[in-house]
C-alpha atoms as a PDB file:
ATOM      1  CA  UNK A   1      25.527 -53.409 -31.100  1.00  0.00           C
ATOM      2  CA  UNK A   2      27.940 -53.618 -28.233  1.00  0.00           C
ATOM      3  CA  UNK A   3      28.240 -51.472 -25.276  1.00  0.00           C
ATOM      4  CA  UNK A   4      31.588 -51.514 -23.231  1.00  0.00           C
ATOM      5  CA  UNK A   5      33.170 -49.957 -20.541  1.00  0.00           C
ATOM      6  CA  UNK A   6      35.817 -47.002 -19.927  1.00  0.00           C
ATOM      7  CA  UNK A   7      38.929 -48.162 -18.642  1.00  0.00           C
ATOM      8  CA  UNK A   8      39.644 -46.880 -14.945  1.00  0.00           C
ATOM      9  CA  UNK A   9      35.994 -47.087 -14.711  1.00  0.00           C
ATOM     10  CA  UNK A  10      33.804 -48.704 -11.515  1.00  0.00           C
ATOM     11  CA  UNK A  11      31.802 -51.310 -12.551  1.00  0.00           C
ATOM     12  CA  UNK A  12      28.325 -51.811 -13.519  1.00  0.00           C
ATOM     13  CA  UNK A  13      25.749 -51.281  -9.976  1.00  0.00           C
ATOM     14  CA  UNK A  14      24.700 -54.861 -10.103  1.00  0.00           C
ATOM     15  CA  UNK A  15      28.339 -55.618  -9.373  1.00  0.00           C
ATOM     16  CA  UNK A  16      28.903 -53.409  -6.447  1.00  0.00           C
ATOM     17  CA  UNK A  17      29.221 -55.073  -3.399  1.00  0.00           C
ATOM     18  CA  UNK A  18      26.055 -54.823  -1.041  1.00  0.00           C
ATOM     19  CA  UNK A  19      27.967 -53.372   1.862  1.00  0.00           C
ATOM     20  CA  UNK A  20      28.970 -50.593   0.239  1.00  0.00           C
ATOM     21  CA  UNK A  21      25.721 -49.329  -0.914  1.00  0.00           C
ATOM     22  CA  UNK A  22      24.357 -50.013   2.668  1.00  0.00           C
ATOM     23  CA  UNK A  23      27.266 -47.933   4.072  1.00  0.00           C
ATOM     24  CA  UNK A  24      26.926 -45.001   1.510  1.00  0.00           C
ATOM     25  CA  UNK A  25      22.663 -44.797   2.240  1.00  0.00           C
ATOM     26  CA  UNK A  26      23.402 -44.806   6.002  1.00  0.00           C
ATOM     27  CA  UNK A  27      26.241 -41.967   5.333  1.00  0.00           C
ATOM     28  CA  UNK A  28      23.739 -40.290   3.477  1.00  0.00           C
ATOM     29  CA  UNK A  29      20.861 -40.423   5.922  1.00  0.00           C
ATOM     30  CA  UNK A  30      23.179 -39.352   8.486  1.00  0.00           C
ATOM     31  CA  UNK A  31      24.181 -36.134   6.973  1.00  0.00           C
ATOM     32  CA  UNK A  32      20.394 -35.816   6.500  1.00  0.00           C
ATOM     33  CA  UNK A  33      19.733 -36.159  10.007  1.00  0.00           C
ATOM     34  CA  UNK A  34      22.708 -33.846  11.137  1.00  0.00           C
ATOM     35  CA  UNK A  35      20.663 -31.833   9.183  1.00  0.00           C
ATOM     36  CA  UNK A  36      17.134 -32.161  10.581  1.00  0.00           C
ATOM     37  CA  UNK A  37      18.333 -31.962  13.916  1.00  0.00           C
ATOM     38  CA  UNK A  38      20.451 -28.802  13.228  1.00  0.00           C
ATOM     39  CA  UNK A  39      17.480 -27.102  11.240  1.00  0.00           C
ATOM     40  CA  UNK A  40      14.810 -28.276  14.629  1.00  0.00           C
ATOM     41  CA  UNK A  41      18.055 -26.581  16.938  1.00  0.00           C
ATOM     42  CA  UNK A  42      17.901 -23.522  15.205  1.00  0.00           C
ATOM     43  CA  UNK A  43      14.226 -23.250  15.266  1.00  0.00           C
ATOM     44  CA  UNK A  44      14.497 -23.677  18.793  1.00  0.00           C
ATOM     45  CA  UNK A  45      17.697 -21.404  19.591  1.00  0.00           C
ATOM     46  CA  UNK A  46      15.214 -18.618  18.005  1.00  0.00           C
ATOM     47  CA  UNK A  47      12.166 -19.163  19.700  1.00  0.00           C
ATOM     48  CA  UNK A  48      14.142 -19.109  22.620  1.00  0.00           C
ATOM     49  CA  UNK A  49      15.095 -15.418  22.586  1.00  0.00           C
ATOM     50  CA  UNK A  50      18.128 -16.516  19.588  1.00  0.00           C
ATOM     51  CA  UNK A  51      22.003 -15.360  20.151  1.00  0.00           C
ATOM     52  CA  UNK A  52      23.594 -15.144  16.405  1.00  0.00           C
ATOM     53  CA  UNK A  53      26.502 -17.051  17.132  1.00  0.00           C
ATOM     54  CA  UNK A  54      24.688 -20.392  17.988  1.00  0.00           C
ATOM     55  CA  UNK A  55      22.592 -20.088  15.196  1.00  0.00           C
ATOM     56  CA  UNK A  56      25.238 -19.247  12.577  1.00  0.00           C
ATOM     57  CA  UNK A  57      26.559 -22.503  13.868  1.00  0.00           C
ATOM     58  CA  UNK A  58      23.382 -24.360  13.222  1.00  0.00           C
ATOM     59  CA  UNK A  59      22.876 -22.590   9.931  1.00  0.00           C
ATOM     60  CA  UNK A  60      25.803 -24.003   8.423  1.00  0.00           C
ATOM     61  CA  UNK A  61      25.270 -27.618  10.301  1.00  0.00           C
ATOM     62  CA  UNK A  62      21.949 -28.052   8.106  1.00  0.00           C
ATOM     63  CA  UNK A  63      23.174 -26.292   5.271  1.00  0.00           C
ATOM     64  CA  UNK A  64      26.310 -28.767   5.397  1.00  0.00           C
ATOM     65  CA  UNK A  65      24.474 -31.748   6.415  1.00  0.00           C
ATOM     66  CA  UNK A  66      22.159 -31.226   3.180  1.00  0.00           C
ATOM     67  CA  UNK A  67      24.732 -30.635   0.602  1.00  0.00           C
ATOM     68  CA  UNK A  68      26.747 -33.899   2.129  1.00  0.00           C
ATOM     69  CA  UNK A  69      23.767 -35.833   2.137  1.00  0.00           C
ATOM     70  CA  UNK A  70      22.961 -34.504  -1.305  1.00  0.00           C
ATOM     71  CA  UNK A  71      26.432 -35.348  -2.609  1.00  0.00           C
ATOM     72  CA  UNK A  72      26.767 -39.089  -1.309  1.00  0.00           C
ATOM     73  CA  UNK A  73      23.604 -39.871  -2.939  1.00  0.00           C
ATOM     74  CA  UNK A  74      24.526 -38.633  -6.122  1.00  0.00           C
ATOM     75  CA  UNK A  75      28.047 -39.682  -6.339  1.00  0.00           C
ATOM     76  CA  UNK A  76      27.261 -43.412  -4.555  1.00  0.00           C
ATOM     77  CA  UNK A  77      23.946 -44.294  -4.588  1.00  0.00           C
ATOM     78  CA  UNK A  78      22.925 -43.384  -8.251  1.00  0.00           C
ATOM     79  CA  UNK A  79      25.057 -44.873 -11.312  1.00  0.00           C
ATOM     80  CA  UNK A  80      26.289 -42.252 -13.658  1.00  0.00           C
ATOM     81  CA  UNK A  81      29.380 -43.602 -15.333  1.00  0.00           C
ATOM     82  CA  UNK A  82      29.701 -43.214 -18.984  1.00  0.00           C
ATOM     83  CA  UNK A  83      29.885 -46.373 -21.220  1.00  0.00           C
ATOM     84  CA  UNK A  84      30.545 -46.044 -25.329  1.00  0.00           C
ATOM     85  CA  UNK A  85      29.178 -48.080 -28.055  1.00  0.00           C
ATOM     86  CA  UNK A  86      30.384 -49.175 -31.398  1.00  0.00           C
ATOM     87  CA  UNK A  87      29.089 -46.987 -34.317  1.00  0.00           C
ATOM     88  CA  UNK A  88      27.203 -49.097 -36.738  1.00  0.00           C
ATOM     89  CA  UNK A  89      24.779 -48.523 -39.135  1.00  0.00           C
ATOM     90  CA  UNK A  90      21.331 -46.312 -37.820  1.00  0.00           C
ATOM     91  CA  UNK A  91      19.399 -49.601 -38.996  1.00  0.00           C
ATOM     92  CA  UNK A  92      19.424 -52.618 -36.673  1.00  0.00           C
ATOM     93  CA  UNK A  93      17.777 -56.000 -36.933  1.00  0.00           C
ATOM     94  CA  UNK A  94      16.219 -57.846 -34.106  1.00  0.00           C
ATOM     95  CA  UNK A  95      19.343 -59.240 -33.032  1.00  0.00           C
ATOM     96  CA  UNK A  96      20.637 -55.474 -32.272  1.00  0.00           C
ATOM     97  CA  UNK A  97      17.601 -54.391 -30.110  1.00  0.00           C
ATOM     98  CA  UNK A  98      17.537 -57.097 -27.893  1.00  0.00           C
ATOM     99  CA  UNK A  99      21.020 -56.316 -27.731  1.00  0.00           C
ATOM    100  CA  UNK A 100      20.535 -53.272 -26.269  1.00  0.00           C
ATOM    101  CA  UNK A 101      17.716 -53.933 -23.991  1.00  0.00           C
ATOM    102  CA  UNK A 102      19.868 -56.482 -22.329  1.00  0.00           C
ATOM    103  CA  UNK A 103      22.850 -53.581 -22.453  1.00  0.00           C
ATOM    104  CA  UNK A 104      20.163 -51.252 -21.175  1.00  0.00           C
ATOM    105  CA  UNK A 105      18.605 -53.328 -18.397  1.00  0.00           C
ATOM    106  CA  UNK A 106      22.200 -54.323 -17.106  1.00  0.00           C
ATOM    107  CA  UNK A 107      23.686 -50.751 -17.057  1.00  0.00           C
ATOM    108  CA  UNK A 108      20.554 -49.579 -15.103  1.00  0.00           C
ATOM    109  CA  UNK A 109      21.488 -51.904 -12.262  1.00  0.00           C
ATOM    110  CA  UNK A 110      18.955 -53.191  -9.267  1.00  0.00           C
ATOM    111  CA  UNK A 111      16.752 -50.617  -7.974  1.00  0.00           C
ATOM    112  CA  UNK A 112      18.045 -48.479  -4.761  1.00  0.00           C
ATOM    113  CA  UNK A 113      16.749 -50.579  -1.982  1.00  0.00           C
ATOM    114  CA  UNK A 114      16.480 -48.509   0.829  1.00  0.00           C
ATOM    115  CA  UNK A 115      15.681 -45.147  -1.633  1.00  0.00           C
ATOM    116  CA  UNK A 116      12.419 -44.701   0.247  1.00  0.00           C
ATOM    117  CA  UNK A 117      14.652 -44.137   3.733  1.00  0.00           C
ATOM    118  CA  UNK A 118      17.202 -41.876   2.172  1.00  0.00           C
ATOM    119  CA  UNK A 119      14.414 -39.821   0.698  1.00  0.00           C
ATOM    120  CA  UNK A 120      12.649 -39.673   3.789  1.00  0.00           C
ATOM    121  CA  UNK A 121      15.729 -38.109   5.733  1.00  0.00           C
ATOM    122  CA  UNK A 122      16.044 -35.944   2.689  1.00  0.00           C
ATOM    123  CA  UNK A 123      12.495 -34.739   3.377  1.00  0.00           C
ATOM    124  CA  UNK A 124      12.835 -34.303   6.909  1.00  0.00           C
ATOM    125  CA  UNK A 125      16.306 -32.200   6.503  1.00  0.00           C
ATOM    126  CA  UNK A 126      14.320 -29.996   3.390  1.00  0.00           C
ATOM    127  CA  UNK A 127      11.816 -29.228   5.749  1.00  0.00           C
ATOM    128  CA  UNK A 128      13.431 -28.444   9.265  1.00  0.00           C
ATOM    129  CA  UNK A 129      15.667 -25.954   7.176  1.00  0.00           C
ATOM    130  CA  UNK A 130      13.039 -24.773   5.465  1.00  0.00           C
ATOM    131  CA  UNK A 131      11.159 -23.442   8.859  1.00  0.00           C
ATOM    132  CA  UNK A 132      14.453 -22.425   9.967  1.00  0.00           C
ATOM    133  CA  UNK A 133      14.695 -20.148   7.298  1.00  0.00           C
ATOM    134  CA  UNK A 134      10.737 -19.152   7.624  1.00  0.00           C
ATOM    135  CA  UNK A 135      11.482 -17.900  10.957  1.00  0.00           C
ATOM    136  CA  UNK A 136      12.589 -14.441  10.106  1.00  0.00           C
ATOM    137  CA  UNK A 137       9.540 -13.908   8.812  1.00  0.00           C
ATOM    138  CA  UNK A 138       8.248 -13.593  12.434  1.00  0.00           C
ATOM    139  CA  UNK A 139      10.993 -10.854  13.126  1.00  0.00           C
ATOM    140  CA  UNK A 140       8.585  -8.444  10.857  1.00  0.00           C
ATOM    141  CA  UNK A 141       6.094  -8.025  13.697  1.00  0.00           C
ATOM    142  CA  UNK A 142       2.436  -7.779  13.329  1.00  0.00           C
ATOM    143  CA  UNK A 143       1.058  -6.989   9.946  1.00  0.00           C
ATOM    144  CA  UNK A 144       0.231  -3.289  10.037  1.00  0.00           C
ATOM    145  CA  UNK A 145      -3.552  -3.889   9.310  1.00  0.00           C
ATOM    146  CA  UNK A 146      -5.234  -0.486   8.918  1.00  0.00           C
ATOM    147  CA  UNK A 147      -3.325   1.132  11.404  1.00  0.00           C
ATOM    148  CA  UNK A 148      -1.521   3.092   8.576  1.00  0.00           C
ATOM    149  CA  UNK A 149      -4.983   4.621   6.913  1.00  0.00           C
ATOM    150  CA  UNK A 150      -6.579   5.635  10.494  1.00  0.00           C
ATOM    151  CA  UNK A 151      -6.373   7.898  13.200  1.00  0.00           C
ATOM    152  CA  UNK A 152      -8.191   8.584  16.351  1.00  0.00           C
ATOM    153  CA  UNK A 153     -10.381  10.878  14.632  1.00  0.00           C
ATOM    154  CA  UNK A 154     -13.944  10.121  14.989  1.00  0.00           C
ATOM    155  CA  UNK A 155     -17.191  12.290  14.489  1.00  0.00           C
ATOM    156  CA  UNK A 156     -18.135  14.389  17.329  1.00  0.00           C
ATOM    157  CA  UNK A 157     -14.138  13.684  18.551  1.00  0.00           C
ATOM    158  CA  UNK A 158     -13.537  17.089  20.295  1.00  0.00           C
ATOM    159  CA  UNK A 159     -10.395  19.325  19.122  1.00  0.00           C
ATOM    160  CA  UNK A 160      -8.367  20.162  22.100  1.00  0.00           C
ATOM    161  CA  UNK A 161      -5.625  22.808  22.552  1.00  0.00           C
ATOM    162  CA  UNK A 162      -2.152  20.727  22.581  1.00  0.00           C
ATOM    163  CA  UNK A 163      -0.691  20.877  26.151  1.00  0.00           C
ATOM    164  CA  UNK A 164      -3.151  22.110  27.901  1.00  0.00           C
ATOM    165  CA  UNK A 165      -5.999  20.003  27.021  1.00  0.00           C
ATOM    166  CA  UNK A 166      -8.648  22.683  26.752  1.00  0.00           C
ATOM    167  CA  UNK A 167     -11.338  22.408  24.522  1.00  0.00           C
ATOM    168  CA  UNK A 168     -11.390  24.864  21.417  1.00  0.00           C
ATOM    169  CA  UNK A 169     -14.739  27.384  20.464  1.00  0.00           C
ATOM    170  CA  UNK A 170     -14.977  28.364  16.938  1.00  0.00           C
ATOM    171  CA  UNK A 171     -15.798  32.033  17.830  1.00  0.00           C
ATOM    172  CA  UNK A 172     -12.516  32.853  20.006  1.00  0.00           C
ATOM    173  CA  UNK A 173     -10.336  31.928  17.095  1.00  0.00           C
ATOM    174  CA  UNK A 174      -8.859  35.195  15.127  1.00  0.00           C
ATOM    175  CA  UNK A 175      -8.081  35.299  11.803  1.00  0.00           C
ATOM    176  CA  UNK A 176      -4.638  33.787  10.918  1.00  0.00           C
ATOM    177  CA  UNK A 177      -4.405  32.386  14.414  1.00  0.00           C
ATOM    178  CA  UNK A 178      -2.869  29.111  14.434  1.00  0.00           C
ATOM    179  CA  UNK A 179      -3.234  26.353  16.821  1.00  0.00           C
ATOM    180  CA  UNK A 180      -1.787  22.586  16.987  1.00  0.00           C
ATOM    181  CA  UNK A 181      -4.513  20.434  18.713  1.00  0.00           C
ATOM    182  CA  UNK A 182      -5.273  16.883  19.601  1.00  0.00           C
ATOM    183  CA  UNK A 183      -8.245  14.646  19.629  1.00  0.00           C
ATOM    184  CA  UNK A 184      -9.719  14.245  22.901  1.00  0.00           C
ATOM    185  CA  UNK A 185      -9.610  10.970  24.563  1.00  0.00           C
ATOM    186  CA  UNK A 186      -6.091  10.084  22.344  1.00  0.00           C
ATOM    187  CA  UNK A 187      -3.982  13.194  23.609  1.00  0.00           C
ATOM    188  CA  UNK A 188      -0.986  11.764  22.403  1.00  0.00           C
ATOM    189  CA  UNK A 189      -1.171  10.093  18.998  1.00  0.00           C
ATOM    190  CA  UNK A 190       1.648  11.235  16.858  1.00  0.00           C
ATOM    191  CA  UNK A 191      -0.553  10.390  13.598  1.00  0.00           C
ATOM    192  CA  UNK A 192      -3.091  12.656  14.984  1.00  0.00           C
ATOM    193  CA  UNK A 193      -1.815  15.765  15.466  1.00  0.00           C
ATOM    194  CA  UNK A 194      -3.471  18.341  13.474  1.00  0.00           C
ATOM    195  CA  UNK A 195      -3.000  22.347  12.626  1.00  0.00           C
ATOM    196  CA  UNK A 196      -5.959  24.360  12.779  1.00  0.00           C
ATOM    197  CA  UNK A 197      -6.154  28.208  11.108  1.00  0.00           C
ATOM    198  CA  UNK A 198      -8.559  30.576  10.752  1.00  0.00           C
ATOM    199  CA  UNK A 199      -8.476  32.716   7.270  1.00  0.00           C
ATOM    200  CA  UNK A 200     -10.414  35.857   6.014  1.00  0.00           C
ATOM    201  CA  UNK A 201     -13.808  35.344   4.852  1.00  0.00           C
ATOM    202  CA  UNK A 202     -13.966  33.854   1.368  1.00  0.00           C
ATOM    203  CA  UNK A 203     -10.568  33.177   0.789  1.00  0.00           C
ATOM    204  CA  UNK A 204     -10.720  29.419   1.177  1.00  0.00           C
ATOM    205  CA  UNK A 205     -10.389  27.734  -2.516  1.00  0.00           C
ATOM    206  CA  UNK A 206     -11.749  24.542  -2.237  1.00  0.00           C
ATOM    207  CA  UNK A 207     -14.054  22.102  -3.487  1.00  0.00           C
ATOM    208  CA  UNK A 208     -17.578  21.481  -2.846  1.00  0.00           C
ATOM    209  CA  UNK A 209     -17.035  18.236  -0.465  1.00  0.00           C
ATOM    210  CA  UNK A 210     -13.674  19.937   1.171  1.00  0.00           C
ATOM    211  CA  UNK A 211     -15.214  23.623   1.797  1.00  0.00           C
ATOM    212  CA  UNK A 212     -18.186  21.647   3.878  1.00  0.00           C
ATOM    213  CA  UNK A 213     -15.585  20.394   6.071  1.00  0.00           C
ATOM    214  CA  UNK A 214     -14.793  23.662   7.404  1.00  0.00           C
ATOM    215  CA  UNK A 215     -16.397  25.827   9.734  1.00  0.00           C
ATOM    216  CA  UNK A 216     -17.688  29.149   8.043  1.00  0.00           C
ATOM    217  CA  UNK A 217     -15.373  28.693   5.158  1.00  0.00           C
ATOM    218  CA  UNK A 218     -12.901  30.419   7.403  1.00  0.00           C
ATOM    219  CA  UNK A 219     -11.725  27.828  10.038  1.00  0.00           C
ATOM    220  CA  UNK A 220      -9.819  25.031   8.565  1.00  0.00           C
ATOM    221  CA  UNK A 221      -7.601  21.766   9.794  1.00  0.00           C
ATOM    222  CA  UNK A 222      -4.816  20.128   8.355  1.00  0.00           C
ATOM    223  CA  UNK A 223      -2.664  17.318   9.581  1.00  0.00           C
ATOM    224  CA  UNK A 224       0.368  18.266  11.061  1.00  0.00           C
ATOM    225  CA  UNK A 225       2.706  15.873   9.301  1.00  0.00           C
ATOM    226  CA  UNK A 226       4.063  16.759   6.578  1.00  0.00           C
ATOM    227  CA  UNK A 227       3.696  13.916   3.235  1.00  0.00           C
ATOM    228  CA  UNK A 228       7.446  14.201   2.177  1.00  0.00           C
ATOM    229  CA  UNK A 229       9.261  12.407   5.207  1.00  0.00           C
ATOM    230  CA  UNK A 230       6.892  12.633   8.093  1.00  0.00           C
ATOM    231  CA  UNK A 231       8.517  16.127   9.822  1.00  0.00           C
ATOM    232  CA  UNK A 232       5.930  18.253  11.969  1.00  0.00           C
ATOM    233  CA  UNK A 233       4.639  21.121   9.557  1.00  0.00           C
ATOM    234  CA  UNK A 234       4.219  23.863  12.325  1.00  0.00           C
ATOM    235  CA  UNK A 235       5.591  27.239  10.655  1.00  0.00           C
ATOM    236  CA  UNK A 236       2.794  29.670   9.218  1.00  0.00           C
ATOM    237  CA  UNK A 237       3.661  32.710   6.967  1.00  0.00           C
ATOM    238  CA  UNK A 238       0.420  34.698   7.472  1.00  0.00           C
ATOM    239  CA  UNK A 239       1.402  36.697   4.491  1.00  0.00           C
ATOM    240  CA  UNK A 240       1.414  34.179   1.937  1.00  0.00           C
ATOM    241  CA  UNK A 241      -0.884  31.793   4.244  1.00  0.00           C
ATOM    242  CA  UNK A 242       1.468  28.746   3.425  1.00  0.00           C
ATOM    243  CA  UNK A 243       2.660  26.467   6.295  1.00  0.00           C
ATOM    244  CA  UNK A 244       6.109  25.519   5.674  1.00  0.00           C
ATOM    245  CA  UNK A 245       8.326  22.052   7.012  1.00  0.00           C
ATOM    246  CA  UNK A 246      11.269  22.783   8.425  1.00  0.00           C
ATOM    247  CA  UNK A 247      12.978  19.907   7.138  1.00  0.00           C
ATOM    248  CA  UNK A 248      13.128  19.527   3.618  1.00  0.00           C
ATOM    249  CA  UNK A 249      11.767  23.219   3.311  1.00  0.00           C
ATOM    250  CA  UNK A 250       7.783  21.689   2.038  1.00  0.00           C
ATOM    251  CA  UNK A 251       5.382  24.703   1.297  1.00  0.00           C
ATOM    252  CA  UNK A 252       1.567  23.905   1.133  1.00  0.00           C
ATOM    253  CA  UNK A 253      -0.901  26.254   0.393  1.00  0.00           C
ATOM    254  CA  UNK A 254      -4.008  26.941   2.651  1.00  0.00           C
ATOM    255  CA  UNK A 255      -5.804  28.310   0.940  1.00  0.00           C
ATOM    256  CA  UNK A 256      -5.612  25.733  -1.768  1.00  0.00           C
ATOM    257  CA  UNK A 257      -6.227  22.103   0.263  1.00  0.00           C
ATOM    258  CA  UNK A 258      -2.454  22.468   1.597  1.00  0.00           C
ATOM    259  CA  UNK A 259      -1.196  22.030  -1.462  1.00  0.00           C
ATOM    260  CA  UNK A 260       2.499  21.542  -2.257  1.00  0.00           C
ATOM    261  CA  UNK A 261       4.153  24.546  -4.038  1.00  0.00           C
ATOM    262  CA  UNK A 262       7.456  24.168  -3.540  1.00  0.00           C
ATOM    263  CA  UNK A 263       9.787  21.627  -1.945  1.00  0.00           C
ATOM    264  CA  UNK A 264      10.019  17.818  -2.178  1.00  0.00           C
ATOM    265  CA  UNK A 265       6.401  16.767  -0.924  1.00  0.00           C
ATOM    266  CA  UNK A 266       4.131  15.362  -3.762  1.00  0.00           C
ATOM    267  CA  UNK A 267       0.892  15.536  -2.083  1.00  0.00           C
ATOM    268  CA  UNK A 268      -1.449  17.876  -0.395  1.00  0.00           C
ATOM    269  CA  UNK A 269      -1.448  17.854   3.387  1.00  0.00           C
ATOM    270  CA  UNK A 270      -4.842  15.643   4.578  1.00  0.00           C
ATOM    271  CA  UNK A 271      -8.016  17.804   5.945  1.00  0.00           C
ATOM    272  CA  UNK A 272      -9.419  17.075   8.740  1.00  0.00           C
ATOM    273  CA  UNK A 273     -13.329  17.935   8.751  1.00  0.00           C
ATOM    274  CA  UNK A 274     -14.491  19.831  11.121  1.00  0.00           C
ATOM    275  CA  UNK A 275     -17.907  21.610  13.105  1.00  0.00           C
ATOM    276  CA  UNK A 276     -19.412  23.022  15.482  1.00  0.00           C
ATOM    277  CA  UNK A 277     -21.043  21.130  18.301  1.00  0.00           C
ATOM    278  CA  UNK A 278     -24.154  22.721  20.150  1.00  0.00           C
ATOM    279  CA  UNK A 279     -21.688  23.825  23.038  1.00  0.00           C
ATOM    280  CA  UNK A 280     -19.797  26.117  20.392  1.00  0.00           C
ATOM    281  CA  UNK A 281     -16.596  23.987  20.572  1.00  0.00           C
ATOM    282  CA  UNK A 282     -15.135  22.219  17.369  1.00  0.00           C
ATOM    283  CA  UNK A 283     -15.243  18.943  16.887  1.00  0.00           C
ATOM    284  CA  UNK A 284     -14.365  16.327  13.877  1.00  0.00           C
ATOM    285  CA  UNK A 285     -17.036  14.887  11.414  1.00  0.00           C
ATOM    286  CA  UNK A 286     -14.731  12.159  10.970  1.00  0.00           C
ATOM    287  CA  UNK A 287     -11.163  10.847  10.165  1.00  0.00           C
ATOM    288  CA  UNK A 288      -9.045  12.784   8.201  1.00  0.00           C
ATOM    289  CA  UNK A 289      -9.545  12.680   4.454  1.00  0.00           C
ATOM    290  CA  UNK A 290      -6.714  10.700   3.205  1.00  0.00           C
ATOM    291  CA  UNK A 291      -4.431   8.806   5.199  1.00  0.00           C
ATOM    292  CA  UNK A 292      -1.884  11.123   6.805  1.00  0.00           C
ATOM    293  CA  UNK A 293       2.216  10.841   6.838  1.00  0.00           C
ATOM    294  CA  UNK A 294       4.408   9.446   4.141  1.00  0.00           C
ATOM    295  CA  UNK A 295       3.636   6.936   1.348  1.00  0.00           C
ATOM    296  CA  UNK A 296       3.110   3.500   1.268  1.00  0.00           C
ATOM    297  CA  UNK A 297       2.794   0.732  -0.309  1.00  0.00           C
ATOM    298  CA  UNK A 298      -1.364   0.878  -0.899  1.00  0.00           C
ATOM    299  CA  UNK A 299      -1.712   3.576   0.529  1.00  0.00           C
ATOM    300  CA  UNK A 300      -4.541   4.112  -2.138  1.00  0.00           C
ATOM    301  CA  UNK A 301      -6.701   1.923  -0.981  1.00  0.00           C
ATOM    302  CA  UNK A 302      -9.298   1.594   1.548  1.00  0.00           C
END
């Protein structure tokens, strides 16, 4: 078997001259280090307070730097030229394999002497691009937690009128009255703003665990914000006892757990439970039922 050589070809490794390889592995790590030092630069240009045109700059220094570095190494430092062979028979003595090993062994040149530096720089230019590019990540703020899923609501919480801060009793409210009230202490949490209504006597259709979180099966409270896109629910049609969202036009029945009967919104507005406290006033048993506002992504579980 006989292996030889395209013309127009470069020559075997082994008979490149030394210099060059030593020039083409310090080109290399050089692009790699444009690189690191670009990818640390933009790292710092963020943590600093960032300004986009400095870092677009930077960007595209380590993203060049890499794909030089990348490129010389490939195209200079490792040996990829084609070679063709003589077709013989697919049987071969001993005379044709140790042909070929000595074909074999001579194509695959000395070893890259310096591979462990280039790969080093590679490294290093991977990874200062790769936390340049993990940095957004801290542009996403705080993880939400369970801030989503609670509210200020907490048992024995106090239901205050909204604006004027007074505190509510259970026997001054009126049937179909409507108020919008607060939670004392956190006057002005937007996620805890809550409807309150008095119906007749027996109208209320709920369950057993919802109708004990109502005063008298009359007095009942809902959260103010309606499930579909987050819009204040504060219109009441006494006649058909729905509360409606100005918005999208979101009906929920009262009378039925705030239901949605008509509009966009998909879920029932969350109850907030409710008592009386030994002064007469209402107050909250707890948080509301389900977590109030639009969906999310678990907003399922606890």
């Amino acid at each position: 078997m006989t292996v030889g050589q395209r013309p127009g070809r470069e020559p075997p490794r082994g008979t490149r001259a030394p210099d060059r390889r030593r020039g083409a592995e310090r080109a290399a790590g050089a692009a790699f280090a444009v690189s690191t030092l670009a990818g640390l630069g933009l790292l710092v240009v963020y943590v600093a307070g960032g300004q986009t045109q400095i870092e677009g700059i930077l960007l595209a220094l380590s993203l060049g730097g890499l794909g030089i570095g990348i490129a010389i190494w490939g195209e200079r430092l490792l040996d990829a030229h084609e070679v063709t062979e003589e077709r013989h028979e697919l049987s071969s003595g001993a005379e044709g394999r140790v042909a070929f090993e000595a074909a074999l062994t001579e194509e695959a040149g000395p070893p890259l002497r310096r591979r462990s530096f280039v790969l080093r720089m590679l490294l290093a230019a991977g990874g200062a691009l790769a936390a340049a590019l993990a940095l957004p990540v801290a542009s996403l703020g705080p993880a939400p937690g369970r801030s989503l899923k609670e509210t200020p609501w907490r048992a024995g919480t106090r239901l205050l009128r909204q604006g004027t801060g007074e505190p509510i009793r259970a026997a001054d409210l009126v049937v179909d009255q409507v108020l919008t009230v607060v939670p004392e202490g956190s006057p002005d949490a937007a996620d805890a703003v809550t409807v309150l209504i008095r119906v007749p006597p027996g109208e209320l259709r709920l369950p057993g665990d919802r109708a004990d979180a109502t005063v008298d099966d009359e007095i009942v409270a809902y959260s103010k914000i309606c499930t579909h896109a987050g819009c204040p629910v504060g219109l009441y049609r006494a006649a058909t006892r729905t509360l409606f969202c100005p918005c999208h036009q979101s009906q929920f029945d009262v009378l039925d757990g705030c239901r949605p009967i008509f509009g966009p919104a998909a879920r029932p507005l969350p109850q907030l439970p409710i008592a009386v406290d030994a002064q007469g006033n209402l107050v909250a048993t707890g948080d509301f039922l389900e977590p109030v506002g639009p969906a999310f992504w678990d907003r399922n579980t606890r």
